[in-house]
Protein backbone atom coordinates (compact mmCIF):
# COMPACT_ATOMS: atom_id res chain seq x y z
CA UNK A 1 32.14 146.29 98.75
CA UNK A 2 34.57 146.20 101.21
CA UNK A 3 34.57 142.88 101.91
CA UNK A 4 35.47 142.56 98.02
CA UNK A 5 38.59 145.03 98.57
CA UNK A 6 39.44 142.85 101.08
CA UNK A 7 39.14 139.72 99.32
CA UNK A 8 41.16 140.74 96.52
CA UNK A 9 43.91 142.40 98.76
CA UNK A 10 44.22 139.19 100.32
CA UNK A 11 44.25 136.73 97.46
CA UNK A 12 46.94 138.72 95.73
CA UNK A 13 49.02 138.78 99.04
CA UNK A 14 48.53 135.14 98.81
CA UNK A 15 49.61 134.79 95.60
CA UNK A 16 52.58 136.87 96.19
CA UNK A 17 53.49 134.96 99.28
CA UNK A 18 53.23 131.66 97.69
CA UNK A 19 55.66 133.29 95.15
CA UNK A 20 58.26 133.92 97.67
CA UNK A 21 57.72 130.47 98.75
CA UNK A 22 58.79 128.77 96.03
CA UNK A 23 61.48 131.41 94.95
CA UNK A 24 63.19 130.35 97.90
CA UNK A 25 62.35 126.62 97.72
CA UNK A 26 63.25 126.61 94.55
């Protein structure tokens, strides 16, 4: 269960990272 909070808490960082990434790339 936890390991699930912390799977999703770190895919949507991810996502939100890669985000910035190519906001600023782009």
């Amino acid at each position: 269960m936890i390991l699930t909070c912390y799977n999703t808490f770190n895919t949507s960082f991810a996502i939100s990272n890669f985000k910035i990434v190519i906001s600023v790339n782009g």
